[in-house]
Protein backbone atom coordinates (compact mmCIF):
# COMPACT_ATOMS: atom_id res chain seq x y z
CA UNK A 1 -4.94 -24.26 13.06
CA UNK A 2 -5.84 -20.68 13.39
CA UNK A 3 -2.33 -19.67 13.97
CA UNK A 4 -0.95 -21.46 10.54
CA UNK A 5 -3.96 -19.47 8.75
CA UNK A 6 -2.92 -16.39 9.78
CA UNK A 7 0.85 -16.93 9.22
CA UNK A 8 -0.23 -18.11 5.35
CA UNK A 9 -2.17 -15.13 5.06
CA UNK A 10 0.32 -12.58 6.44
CA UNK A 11 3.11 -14.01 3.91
CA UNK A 12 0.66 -13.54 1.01
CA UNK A 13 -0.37 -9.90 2.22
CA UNK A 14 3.21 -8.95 2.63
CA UNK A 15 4.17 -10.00 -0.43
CA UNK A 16 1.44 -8.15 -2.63
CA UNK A 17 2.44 -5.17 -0.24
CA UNK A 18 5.80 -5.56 -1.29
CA UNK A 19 4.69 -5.94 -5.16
CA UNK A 20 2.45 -2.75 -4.55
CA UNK A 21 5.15 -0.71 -3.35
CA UNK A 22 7.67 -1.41 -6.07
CA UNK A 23 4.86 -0.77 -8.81
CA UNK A 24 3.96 2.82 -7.70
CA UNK A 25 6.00 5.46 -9.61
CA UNK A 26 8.32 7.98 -7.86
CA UNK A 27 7.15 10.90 -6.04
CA UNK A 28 9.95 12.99 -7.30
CA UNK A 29 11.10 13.52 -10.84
CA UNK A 30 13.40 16.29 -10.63
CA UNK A 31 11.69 19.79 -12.01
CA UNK A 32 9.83 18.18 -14.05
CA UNK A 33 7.86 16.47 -10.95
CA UNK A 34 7.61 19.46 -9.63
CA UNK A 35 6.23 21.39 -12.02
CA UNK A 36 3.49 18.14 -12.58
CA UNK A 37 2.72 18.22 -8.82
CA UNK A 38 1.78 21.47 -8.73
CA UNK A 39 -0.53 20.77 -11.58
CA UNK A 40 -1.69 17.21 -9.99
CA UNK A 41 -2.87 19.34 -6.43
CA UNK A 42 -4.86 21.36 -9.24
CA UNK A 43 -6.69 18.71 -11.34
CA UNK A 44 -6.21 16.50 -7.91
CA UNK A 45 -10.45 15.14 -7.97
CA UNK A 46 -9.03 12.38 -10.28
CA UNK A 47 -6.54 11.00 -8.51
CA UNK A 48 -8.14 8.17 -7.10
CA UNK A 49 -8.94 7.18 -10.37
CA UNK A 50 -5.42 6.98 -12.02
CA UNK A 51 -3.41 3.82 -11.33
CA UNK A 52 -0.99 5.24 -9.05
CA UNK A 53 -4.47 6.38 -6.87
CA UNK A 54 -5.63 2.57 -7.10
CA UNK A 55 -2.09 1.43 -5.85
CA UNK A 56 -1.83 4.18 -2.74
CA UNK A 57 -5.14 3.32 -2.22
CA UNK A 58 -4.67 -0.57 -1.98
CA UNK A 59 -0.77 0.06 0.04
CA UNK A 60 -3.27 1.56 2.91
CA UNK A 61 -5.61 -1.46 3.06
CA UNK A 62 -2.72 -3.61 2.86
CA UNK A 63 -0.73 -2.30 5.01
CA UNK A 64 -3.42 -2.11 8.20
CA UNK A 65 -4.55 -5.56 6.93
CA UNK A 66 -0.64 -6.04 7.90
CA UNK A 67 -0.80 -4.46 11.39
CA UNK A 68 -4.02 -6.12 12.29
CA UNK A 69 -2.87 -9.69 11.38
CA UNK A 70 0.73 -9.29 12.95
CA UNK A 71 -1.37 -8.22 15.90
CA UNK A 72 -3.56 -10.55 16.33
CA UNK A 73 -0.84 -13.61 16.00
CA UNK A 74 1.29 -11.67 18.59
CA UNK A 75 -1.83 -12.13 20.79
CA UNK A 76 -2.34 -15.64 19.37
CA UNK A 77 1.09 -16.68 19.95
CA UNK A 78 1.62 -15.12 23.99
């Protein structure tokens, strides 16, 4: 029973990590993104409150939540 929870639960997590992933923007822009990076290290105390800080934010919880639960059925599973 535990095992089928945790395979339900890993196909839903990998799937919003997946949908994370594809929503964040691109890191690189051309000069343009370079020119706004060097600006977004200067102003960079607000960047956990834009959208793309929410969404690397939540890909790090997701993705441990990941490694935990594919560990843990590995261990179920042996």
């Amino acid at each position: 029973m535990l095992k089928n929870v945790l395979i339900v639960v890993q196909i839903i997590v990998s799937l919003v990590l997946t949908t994370v992933v594809l929503m964040q923007s691109g890191k690189e822009a051309g000069l343009s993104g370079s020119i706004a990076g060097g600006a977004e290290t200067f102003f960079g105390k607000n960047k956990a409150r834009t959208i793309d800080g929410m969404l690397s934010r939540l890909t790090t919880v997701l993705a441990i939540l990941f490694i935990v639960i594919s560990f843990v059925l590995s261990l179920i599973i042996k």
